[in-house]
Protein backbone atom coordinates (compact mmCIF):
# COMPACT_ATOMS: atom_id res chain seq x y z
CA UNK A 1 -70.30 -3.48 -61.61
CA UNK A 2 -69.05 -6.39 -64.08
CA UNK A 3 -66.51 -3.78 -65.32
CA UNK A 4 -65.16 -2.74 -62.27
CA UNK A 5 -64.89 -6.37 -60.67
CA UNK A 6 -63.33 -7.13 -64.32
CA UNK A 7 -60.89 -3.86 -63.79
CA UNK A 8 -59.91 -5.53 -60.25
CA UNK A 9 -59.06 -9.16 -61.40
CA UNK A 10 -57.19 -7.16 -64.67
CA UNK A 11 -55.29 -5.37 -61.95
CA UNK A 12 -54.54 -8.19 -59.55
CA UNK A 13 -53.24 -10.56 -62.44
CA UNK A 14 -50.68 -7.90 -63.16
CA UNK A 15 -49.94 -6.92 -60.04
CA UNK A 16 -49.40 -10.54 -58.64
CA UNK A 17 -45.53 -11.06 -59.98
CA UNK A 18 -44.80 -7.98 -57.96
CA UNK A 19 -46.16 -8.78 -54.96
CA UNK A 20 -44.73 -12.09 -55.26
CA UNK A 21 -41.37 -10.37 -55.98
CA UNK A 22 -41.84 -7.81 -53.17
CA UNK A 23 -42.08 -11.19 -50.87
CA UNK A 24 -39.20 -12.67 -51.89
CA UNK A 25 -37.24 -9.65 -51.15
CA UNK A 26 -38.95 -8.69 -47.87
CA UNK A 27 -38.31 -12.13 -46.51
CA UNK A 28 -34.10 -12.63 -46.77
CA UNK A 29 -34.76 -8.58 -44.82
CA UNK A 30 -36.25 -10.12 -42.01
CA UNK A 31 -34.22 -13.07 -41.61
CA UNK A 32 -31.59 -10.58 -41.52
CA UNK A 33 -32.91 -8.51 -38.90
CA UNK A 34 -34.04 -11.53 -36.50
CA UNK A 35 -30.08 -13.03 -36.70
CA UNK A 36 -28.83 -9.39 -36.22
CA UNK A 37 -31.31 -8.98 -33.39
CA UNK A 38 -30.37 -12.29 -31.70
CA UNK A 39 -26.74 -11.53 -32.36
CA UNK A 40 -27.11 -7.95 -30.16
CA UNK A 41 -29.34 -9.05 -27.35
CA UNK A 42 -26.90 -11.18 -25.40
CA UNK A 43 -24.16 -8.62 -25.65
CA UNK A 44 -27.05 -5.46 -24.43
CA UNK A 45 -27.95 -8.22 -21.69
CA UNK A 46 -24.62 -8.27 -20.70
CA UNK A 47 -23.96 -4.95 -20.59
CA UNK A 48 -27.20 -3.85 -18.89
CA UNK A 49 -25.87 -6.81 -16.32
CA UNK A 50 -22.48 -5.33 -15.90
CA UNK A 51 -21.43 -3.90 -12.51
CA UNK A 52 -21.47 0.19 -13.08
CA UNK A 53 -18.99 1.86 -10.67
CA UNK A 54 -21.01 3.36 -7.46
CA UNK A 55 -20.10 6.94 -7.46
CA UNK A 56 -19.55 7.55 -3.99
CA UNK A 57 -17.26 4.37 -3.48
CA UNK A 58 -15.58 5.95 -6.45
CA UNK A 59 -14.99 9.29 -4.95
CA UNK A 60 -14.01 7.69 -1.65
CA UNK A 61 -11.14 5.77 -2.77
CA UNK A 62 -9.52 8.57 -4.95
CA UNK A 63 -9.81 10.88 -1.58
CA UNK A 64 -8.17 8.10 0.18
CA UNK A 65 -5.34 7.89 -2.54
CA UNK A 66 -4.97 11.73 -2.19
CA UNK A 67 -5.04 10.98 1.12
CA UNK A 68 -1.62 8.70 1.28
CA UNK A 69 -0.06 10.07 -1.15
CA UNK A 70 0.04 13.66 1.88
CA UNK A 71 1.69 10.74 4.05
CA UNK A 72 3.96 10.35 1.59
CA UNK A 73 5.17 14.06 0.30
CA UNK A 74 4.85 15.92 2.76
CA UNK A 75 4.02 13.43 5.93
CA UNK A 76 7.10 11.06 6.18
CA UNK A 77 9.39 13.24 4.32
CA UNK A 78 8.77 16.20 6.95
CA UNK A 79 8.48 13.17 9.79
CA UNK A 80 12.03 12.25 8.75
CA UNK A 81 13.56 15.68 7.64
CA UNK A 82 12.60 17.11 11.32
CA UNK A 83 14.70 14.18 12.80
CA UNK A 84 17.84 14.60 11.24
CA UNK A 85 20.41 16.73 11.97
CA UNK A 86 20.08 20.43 9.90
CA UNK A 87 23.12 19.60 7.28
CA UNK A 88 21.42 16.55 5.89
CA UNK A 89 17.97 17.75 6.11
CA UNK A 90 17.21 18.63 2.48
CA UNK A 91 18.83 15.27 1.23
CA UNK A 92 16.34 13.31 3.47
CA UNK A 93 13.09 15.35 1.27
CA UNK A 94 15.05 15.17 -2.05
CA UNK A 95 15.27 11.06 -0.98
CA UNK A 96 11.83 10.84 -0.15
CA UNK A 97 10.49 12.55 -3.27
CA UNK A 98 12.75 11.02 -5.42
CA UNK A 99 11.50 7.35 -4.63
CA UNK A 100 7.93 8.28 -4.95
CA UNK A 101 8.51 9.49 -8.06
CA UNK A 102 10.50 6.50 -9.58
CA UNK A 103 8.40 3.74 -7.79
CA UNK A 104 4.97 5.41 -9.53
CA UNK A 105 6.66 4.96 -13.33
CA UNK A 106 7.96 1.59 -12.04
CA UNK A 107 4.26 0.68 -11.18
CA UNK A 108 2.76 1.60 -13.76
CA UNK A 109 5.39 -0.06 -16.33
CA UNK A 110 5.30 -3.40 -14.66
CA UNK A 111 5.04 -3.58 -10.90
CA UNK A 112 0.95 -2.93 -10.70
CA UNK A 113 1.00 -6.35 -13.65
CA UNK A 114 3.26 -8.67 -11.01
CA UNK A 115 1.52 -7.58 -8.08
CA UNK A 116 -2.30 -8.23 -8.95
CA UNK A 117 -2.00 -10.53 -12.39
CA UNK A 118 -2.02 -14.16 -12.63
CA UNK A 119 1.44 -15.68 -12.15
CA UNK A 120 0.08 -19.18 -13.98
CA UNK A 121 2.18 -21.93 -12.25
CA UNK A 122 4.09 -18.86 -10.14
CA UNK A 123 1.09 -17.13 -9.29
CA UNK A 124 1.35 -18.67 -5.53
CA UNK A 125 4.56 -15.81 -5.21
CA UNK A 126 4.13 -13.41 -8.18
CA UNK A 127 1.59 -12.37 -11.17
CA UNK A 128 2.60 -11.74 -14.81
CA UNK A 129 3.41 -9.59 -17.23
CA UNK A 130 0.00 -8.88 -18.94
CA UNK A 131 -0.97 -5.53 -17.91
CA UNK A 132 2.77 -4.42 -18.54
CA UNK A 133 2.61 -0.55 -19.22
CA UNK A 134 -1.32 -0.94 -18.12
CA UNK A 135 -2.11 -2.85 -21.51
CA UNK A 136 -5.84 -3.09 -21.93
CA UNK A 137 -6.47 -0.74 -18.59
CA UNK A 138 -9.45 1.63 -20.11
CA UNK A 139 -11.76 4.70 -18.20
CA UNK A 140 -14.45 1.55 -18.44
CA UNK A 141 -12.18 -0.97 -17.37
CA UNK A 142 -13.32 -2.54 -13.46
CA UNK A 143 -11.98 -3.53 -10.37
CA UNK A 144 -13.92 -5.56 -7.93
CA UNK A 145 -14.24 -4.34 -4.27
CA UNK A 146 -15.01 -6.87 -1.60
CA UNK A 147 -18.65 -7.09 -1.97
CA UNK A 148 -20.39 -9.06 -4.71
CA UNK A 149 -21.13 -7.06 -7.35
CA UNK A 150 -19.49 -3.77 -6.50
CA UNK A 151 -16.58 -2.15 -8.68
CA UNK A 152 -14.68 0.85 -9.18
CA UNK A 153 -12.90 1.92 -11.79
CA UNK A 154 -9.61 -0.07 -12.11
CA UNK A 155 -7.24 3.40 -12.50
CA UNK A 156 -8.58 4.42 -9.09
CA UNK A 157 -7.26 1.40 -7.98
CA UNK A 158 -3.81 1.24 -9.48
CA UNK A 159 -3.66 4.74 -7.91
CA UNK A 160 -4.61 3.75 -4.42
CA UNK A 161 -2.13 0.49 -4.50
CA UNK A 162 0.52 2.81 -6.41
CA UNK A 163 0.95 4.86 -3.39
CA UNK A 164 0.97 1.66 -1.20
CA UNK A 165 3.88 0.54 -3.04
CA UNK A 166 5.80 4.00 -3.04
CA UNK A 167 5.43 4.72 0.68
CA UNK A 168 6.74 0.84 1.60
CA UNK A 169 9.77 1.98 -0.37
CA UNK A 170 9.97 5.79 1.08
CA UNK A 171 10.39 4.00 4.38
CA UNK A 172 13.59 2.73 4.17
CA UNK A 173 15.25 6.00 3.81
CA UNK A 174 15.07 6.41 7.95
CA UNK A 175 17.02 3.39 8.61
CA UNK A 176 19.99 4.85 6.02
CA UNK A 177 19.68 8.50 6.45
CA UNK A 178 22.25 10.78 6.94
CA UNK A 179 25.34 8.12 5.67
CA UNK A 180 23.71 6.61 2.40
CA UNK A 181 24.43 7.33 -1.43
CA UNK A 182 21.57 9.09 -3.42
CA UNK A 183 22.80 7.27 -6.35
CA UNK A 184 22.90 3.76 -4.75
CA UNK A 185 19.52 4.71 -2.86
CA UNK A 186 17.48 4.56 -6.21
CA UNK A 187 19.26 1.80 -7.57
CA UNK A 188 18.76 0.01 -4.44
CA UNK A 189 14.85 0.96 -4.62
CA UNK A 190 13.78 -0.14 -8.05
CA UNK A 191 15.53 -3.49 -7.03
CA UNK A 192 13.64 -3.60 -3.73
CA UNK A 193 10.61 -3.02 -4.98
CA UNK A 194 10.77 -5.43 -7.86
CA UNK A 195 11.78 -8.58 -5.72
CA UNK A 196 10.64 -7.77 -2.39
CA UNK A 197 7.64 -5.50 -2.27
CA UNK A 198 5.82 -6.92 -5.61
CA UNK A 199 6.54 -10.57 -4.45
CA UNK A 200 5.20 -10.07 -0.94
CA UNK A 201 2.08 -7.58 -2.45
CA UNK A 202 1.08 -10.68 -4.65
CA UNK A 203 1.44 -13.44 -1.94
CA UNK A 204 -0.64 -11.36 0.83
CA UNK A 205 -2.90 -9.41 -1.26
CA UNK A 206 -3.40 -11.30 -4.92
CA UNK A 207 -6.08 -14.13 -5.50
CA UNK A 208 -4.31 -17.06 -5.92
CA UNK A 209 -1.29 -15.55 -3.65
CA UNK A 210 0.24 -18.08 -1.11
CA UNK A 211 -0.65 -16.13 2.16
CA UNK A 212 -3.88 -15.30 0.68
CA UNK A 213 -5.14 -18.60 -0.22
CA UNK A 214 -3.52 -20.15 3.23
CA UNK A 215 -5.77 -16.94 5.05
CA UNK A 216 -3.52 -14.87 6.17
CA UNK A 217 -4.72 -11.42 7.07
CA UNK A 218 -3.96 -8.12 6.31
CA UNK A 219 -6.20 -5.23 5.96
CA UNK A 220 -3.99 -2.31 4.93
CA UNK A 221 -0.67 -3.75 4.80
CA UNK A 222 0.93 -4.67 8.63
CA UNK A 223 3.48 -6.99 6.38
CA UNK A 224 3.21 -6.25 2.96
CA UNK A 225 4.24 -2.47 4.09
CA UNK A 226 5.70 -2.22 7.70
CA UNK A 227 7.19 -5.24 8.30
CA UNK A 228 9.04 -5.54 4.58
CA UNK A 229 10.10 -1.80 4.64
CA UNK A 230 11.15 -2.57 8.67
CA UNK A 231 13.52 -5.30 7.61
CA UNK A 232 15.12 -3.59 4.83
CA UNK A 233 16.03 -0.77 6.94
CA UNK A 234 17.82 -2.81 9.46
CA UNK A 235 19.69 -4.85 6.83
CA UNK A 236 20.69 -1.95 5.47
CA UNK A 237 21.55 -0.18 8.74
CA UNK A 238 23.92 -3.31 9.63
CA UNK A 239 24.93 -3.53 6.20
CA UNK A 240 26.09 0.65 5.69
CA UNK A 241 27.76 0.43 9.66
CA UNK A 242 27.73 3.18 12.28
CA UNK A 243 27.22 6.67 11.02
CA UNK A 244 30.36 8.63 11.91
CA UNK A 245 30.35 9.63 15.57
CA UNK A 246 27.58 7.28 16.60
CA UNK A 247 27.36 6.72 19.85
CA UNK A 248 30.07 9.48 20.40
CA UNK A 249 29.07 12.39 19.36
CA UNK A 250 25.04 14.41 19.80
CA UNK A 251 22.98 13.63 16.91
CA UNK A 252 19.83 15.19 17.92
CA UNK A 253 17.25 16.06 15.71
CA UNK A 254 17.63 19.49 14.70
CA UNK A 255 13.74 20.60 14.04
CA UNK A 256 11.55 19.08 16.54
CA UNK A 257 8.23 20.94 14.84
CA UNK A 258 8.74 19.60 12.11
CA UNK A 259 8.81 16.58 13.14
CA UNK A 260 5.63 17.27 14.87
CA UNK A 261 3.85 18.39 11.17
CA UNK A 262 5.41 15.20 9.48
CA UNK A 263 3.71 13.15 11.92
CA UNK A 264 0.14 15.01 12.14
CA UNK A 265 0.16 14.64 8.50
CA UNK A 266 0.90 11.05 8.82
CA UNK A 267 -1.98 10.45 10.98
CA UNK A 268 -4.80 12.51 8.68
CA UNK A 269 -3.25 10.09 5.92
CA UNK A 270 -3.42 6.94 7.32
CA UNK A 271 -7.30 7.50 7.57
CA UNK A 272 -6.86 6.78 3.46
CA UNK A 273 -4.48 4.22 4.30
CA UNK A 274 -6.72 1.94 6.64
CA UNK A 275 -10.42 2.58 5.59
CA UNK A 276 -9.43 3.32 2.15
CA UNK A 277 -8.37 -0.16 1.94
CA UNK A 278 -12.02 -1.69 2.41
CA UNK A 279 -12.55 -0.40 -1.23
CA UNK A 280 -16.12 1.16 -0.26
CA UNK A 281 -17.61 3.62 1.58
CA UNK A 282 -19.05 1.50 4.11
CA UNK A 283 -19.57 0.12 7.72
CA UNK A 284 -16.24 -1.53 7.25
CA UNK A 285 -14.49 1.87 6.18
CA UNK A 286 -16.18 3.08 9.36
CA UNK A 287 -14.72 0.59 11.77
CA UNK A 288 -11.17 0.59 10.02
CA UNK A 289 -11.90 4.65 10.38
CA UNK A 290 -12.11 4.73 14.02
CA UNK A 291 -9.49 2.10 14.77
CA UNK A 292 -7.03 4.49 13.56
CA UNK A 293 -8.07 7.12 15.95
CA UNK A 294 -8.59 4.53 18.61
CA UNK A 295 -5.70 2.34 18.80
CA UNK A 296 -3.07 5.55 17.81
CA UNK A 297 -4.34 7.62 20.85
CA UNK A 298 -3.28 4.74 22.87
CA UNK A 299 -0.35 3.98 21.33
CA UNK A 300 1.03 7.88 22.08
CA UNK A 301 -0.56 7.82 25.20
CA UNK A 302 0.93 4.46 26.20
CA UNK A 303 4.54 5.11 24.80
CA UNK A 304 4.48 8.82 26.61
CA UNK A 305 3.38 7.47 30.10
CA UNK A 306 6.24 4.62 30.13
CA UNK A 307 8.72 7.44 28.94
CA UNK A 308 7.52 9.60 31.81
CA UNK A 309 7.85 6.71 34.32
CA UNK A 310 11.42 5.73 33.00
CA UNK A 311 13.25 8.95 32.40
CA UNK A 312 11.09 11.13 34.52
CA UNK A 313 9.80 13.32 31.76
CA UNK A 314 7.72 12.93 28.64
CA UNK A 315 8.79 14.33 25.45
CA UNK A 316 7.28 15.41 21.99
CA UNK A 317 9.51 12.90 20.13
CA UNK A 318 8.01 10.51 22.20
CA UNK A 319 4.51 11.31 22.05
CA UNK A 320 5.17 11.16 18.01
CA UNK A 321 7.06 7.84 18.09
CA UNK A 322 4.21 6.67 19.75
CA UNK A 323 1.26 7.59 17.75
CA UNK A 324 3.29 6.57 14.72
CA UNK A 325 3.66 3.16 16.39
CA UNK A 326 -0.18 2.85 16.90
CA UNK A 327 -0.78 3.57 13.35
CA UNK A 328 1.73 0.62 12.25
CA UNK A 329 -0.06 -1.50 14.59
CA UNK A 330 -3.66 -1.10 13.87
CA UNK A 331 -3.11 -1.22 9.80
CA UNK A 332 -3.42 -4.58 9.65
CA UNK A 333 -6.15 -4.89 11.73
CA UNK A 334 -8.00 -1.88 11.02
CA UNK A 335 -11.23 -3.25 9.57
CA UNK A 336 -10.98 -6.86 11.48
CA UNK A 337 -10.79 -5.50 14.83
CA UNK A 338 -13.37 -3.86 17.79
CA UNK A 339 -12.82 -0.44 18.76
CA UNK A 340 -11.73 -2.25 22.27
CA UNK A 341 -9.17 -4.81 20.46
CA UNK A 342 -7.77 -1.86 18.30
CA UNK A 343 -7.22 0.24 22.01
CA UNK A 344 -5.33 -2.84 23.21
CA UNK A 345 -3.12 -3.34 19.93
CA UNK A 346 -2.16 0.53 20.54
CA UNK A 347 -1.12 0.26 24.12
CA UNK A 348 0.51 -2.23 23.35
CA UNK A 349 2.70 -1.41 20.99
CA UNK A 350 3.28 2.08 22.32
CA UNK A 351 5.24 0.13 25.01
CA UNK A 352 6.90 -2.60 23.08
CA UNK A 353 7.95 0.05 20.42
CA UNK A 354 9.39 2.13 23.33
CA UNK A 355 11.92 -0.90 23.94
CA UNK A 356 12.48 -1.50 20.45
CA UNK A 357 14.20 2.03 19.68
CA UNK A 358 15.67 1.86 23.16
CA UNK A 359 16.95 -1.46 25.04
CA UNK A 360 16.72 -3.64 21.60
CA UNK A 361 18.26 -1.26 19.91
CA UNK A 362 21.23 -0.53 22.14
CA UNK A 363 21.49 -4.60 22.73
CA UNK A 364 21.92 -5.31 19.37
CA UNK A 365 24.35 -2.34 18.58
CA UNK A 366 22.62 -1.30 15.17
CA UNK A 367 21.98 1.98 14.08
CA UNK A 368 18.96 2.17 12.65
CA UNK A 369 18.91 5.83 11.94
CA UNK A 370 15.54 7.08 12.53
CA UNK A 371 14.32 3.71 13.89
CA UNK A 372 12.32 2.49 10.95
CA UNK A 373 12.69 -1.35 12.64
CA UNK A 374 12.09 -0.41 16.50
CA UNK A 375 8.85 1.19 15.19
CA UNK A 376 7.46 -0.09 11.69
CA UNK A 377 8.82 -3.56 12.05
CA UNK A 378 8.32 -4.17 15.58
CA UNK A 379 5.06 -2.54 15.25
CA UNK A 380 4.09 -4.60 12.03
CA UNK A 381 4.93 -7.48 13.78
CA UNK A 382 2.12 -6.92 16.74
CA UNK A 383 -0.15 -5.69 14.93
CA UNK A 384 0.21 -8.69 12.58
CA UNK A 385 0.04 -11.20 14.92
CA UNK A 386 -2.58 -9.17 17.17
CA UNK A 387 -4.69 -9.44 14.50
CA UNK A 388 -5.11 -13.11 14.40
CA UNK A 389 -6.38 -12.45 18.34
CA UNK A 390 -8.70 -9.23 17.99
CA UNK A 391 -10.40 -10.43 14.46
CA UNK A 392 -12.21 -13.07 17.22
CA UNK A 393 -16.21 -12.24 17.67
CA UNK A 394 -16.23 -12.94 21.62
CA UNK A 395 -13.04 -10.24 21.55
CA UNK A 396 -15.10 -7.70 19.21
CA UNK A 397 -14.23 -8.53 15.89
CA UNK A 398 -15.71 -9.26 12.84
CA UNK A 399 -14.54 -12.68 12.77
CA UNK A 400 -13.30 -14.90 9.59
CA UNK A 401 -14.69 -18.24 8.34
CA UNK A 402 -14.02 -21.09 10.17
CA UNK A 403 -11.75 -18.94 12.84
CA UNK A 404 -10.14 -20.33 15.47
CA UNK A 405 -7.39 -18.81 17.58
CA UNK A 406 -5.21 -20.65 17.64
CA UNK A 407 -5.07 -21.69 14.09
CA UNK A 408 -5.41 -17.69 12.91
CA UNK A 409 -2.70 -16.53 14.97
CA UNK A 410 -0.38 -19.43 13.61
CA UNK A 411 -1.47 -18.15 10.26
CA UNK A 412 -0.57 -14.67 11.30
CA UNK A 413 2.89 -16.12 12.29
CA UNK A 414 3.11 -17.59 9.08
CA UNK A 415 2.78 -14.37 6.88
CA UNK A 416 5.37 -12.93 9.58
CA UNK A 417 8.22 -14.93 9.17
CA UNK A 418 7.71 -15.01 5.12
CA UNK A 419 7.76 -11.14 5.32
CA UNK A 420 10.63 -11.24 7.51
CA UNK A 421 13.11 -14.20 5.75
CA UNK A 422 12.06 -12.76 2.37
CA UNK A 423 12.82 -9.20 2.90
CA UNK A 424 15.97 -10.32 4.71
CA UNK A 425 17.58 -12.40 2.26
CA UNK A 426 16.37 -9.78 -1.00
CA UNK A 427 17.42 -6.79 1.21
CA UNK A 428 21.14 -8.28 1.94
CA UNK A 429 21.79 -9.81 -1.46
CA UNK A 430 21.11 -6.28 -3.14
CA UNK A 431 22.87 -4.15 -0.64
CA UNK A 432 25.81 -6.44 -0.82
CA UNK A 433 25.46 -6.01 -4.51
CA UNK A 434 25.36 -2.57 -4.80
CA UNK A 435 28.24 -2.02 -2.32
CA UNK A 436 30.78 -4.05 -4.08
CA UNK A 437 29.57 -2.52 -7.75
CA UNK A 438 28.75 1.31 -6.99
CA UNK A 439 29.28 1.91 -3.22
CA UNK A 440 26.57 2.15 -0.66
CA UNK A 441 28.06 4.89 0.93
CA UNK A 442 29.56 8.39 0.91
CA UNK A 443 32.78 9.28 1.99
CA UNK A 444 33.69 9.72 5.57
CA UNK A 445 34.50 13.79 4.40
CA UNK A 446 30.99 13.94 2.36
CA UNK A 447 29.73 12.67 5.88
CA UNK A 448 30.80 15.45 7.85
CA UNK A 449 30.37 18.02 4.97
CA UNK A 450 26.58 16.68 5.47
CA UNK A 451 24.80 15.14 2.26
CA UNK A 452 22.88 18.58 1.83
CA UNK A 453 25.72 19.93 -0.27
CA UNK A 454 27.79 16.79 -0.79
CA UNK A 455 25.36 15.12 -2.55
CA UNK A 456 22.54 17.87 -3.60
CA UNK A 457 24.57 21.15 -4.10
CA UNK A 458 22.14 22.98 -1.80
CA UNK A 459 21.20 23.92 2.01
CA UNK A 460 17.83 23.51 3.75
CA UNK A 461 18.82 26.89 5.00
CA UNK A 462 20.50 29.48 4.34
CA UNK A 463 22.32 30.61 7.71
């Protein structure tokens, strides 16, 4: 036993500079691992706090982008081709395409940056220049919706607003139509866009934007989109003059069907343009889903019973202009208003709308090709300030913070007449512009020849 208890103290005392070693190196290891450890865990907190895109809202808000861009190609493009007459019909499509294909690069280069970044000490009228070319925009990257908490991914959302922007432009092209260069059409465009459309996106829609902060509202776009694209058209109309034979000579429009697709497809894609604007999949999608069925029944219904009473016969054009004048109407109050307020917007409108292509129209002495201002603008413009009366609980509505009537719907008025001197004064400038560089418009004998082959080298038919 004393040699084995010997053998273990022998071992020990040799042993004991190795442990001691083995220590010393064991302990700078752990140090190591603790700072590492405490370095990690606030940046796995993070993440594991991080807002994960819901699916479904996901899914619903590319659908809804799908959704517009049918509006787009084929909706308004068919809408518009139908109501021109047969020798400028394939210009009108080629126009159409043509600006919702330059308007998507132009968002994505810069306009998606100005719109929705912060402007700094300009950020009351226009963001910046930080996401130019969608700098730092990743597959993980975020955008918040309008509940606490909830995201999607921020490329579904420069989709959805990208075909926002391109349709506001597309618009235009009714109130120029059959008269207007294709080469001074795009020029006029990216202008338009950059210092109207942007500027009046940011002020209604951005944090930080004038209207926005002052509470003016807009669900799906009543000024940012109708209203802006409304003015243009009649600036432009006044500023291009009469097409030949106005007045004078039949322009009827030459496919009447068509027409009747255009707008059908219009009204299946404005169900993406309303309740894809509440960002989620939810009660408030709902309400801005039924609105649009709602208020654009009694818009058509409304604008076909008046033209029955007045000329003694209702007509399919009518019907159309109608329903297209509900949907104006109930955009920016889609997910503010009750089923009931959205029904009374719609009627409404219908009837107003029905005046505006008709007796304000033929007061004023404009032509406004394929009415763009008699039924976007004028419809913008109740819907807009309709809003500020429907949003109120006792009237159905969801209501706002601190709402009063009176004080919304001078609010309403507000974001009106911005739209409307803004648009104005951009729209003139650049069509003055571009007529005295390039020329606004074709020839009198281009005219006549139709823009079909004057312009495009080709026929929308072929007898």
């Amino acid at each position: 036993m004393k040699r084995l208890l010997a053998s273990l103290g022998l071992m020990a005392f040799l042993l004991a500079p190795g442990l001691a070693l083995a220590q010393e190196a064991v302990e700078p290891v752990s140090e190591v691992v603790a700072e590492v450890v405490a370095d990690v865990a606030p940046a796995v907190d993070a993440a594991a706090a991080a807002p994960v895109p819901d699916k479904g809202d996901t899914t619903w808000m590319m659908l809804s982008t799908l959704l517009v861009i049918l509006m787009i190609v084929p909706g308004v493009a068919l809408f518009y081709g139908g109501l021109v007459r047969a020798k400028n019909m394939l210009s009108v499509l080629t126009q159409v395409m043509a600006i919702f294909c330059l308007i998507s690069i132009l968002w994505a280069v810069y306009g998606y940056s100005l719109a929705f970044g912060d402007g700094g000490s300009l950020n009351w009228v226009i963001g910046d220049l930080s996401k130019m070319f969608l700098a730092g925009v990743t597959p993980d990257s975020t955008a918040a919706t309008f509940t606490d908490g909830v995201v999607i991914p921020e490329f579904t959302f420069i989709a959805f607003q990208l075909t926002f922007a391109a349709i506001t432009v597309a618009l235009i092209v009714g109130g120029l139509a059959e008269r207007v260069k294709f080469s001074a059409l795009l020029v006029f465009s990216a202008l338009w866009f950059t210092f109207s459309y942007l500027p009046i996106a940011h002020m209604v829609w951005a944090t930080g934007g004038h209207l926005f902060e002052a509470g003016d509202l807009d669900f799906a776009g009543g000024t940012v989109v109708h209203i802006n694209a409304g003015i243009a058209a009649l600036v432009g109309a006044i500023v291009l003059g009469k097409r030949v034979g106005y007045g004078r000579d039949a322009m009827p429009p030459h496919n009447l069907p068509m027409t009747m697709v255009g707008v059908s497809l219009l009204w299946v894609g404005w169900f993406g343009f309303n309740a894809g604007s509440n960002l989620e999949a939810t009660g408030g999608a709902a309400l801005a889903f039924i609105n649009t069925i709602l208020a654009t029944a009694a818009a058509g219904l409304a604008w076909m019973v008046a033209e029955w009473m007045l000329r003694g016969k209702p007509s399919m054009l009518g019907l159309a202009s109608g329903v297209v004048a509900g949907l104006v109407a109930i955009t920016p109050a889609a997910g503010l208003v009750g089923p009931m307020g959205g029904i009374v917007l719609g009627a409404v409108s219908g009837v107003v709308c029905l005046w505006g292509v008709s007796g304000l129209k033929k007061m004023l002495g404009y032509d406004d090709s394929l009415d763009v201002f008699g039924i976007h603008g004028i419809g913008g413009i109740i819907g807009a300030i309709g809003t500020g009366i429907f949003v109120a609980p006792s009237l159905g509505g969801v209501g706002v913070d601190g709402y009063s009537m009176a004080g919304q719907v001078v609010t309403q008025a507000t974001g009106v007449g911005i739209t409307i001197v803004w648009s104005g004064i951009v729209s003139l400038v650049l069509f003055k512009l571009i007529d005295m560089t390039m020329g606004l418009r074709v020839s009198e004998e281009q005219e006549r020849e139709g823009l079909d082959t004057a312009s495009h080298g080709e026929r929308a038919y072929s007898v």
